[in-house]
Protein backbone atom coordinates (compact mmCIF):
# COMPACT_ATOMS: atom_id res chain seq x y z
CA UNK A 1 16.93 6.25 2.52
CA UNK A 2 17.89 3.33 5.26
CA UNK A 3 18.22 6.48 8.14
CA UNK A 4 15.13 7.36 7.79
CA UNK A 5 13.11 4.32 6.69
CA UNK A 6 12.71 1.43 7.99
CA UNK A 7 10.95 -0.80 5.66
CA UNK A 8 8.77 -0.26 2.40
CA UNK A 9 5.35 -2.04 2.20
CA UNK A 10 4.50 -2.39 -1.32
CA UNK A 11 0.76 -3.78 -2.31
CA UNK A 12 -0.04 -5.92 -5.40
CA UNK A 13 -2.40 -3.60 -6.73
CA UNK A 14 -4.09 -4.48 -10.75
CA UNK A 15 -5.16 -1.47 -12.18
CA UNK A 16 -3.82 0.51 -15.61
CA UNK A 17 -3.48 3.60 -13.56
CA UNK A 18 -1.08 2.11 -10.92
CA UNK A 19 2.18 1.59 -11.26
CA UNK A 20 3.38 -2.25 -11.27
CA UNK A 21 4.36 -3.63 -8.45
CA UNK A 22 7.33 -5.27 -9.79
CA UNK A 23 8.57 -1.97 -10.90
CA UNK A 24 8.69 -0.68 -7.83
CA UNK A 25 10.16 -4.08 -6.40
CA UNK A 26 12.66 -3.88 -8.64
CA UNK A 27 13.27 -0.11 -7.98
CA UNK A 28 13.62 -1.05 -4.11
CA UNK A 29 16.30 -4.02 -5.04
CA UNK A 30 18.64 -1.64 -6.58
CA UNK A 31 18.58 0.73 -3.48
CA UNK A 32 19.51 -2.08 -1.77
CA UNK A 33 16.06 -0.88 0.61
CA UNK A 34 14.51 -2.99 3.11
CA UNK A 35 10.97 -3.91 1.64
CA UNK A 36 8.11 -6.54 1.77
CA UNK A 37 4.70 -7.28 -0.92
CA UNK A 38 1.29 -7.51 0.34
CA UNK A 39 -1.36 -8.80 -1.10
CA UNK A 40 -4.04 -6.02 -0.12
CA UNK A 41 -3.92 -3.01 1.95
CA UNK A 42 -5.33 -4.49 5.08
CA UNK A 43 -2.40 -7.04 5.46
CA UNK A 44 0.11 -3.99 4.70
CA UNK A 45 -1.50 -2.20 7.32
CA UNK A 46 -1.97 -4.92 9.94
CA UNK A 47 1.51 -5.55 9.35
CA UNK A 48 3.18 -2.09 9.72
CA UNK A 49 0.88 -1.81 12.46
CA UNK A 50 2.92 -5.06 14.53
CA UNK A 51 5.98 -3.39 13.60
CA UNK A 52 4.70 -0.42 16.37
CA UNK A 53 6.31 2.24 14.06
CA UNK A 54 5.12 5.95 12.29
CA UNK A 55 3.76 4.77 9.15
CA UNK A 56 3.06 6.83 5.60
CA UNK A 57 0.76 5.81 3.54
CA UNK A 58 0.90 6.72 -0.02
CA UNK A 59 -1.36 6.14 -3.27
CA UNK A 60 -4.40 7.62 -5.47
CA UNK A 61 -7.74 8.66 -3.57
CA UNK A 62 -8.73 4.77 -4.18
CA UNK A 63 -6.02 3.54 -2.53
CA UNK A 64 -6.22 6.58 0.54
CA UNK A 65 -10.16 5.72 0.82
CA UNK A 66 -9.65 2.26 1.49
CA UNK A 67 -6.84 2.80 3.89
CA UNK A 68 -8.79 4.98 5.84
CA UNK A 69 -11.40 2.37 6.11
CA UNK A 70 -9.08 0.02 7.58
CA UNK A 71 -7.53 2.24 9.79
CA UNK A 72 -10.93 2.60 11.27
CA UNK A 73 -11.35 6.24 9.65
CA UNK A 74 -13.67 6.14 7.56
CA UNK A 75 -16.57 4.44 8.62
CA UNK A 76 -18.29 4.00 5.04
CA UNK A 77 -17.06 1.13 3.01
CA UNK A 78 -15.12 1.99 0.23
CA UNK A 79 -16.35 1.03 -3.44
CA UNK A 80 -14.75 -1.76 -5.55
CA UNK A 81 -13.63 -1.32 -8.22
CA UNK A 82 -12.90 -4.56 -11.54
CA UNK A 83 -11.69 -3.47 -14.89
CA UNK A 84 -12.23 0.05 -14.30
CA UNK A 85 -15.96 -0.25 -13.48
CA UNK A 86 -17.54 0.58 -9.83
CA UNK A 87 -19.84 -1.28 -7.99
């Protein structure tokens, strides 16, 4: 995985259909893989986006529509969502 990746941004995401963040932390430790924890998307992407590097994004359509908004591809705002209920 280190040839080909350069570093793993993981968000802090609370939601019972995501996986835990610490799981995947913990996952990345063990590989011994270069990684850092955002708080939200935006900072994740800001970041990656200093590091002037191809980035993948990964995640559920949730995730994907509000990644798109801060990439500036999506021009709609994407919904919120707390406990499972949209506003």
């Amino acid at each position: 995985m280190k040839e080909i990746v350069d570093v793993i941004h993981i968000v802090k995401r609370s939601h019972e259909r995501l996986a835990n963040y610490k799981i995947l932390e913990n996952n990345l430790k063990s590989l011994s893989a270069n990684y850092k924890v955002h708080a939200t998307i935006e900072d994740a992407i800001s970041f990656a986006k200093s590091l002037d590097s191809d980035c993948v994004i990964t995640g559920s359509f949730y995730i994907m529509s509000e990644a798109r908004y801060n990439l500036g591809i999506e021009k709609k705002k994407f919904r919120r969502f707390l406990n499972g209920y949209c506003f």
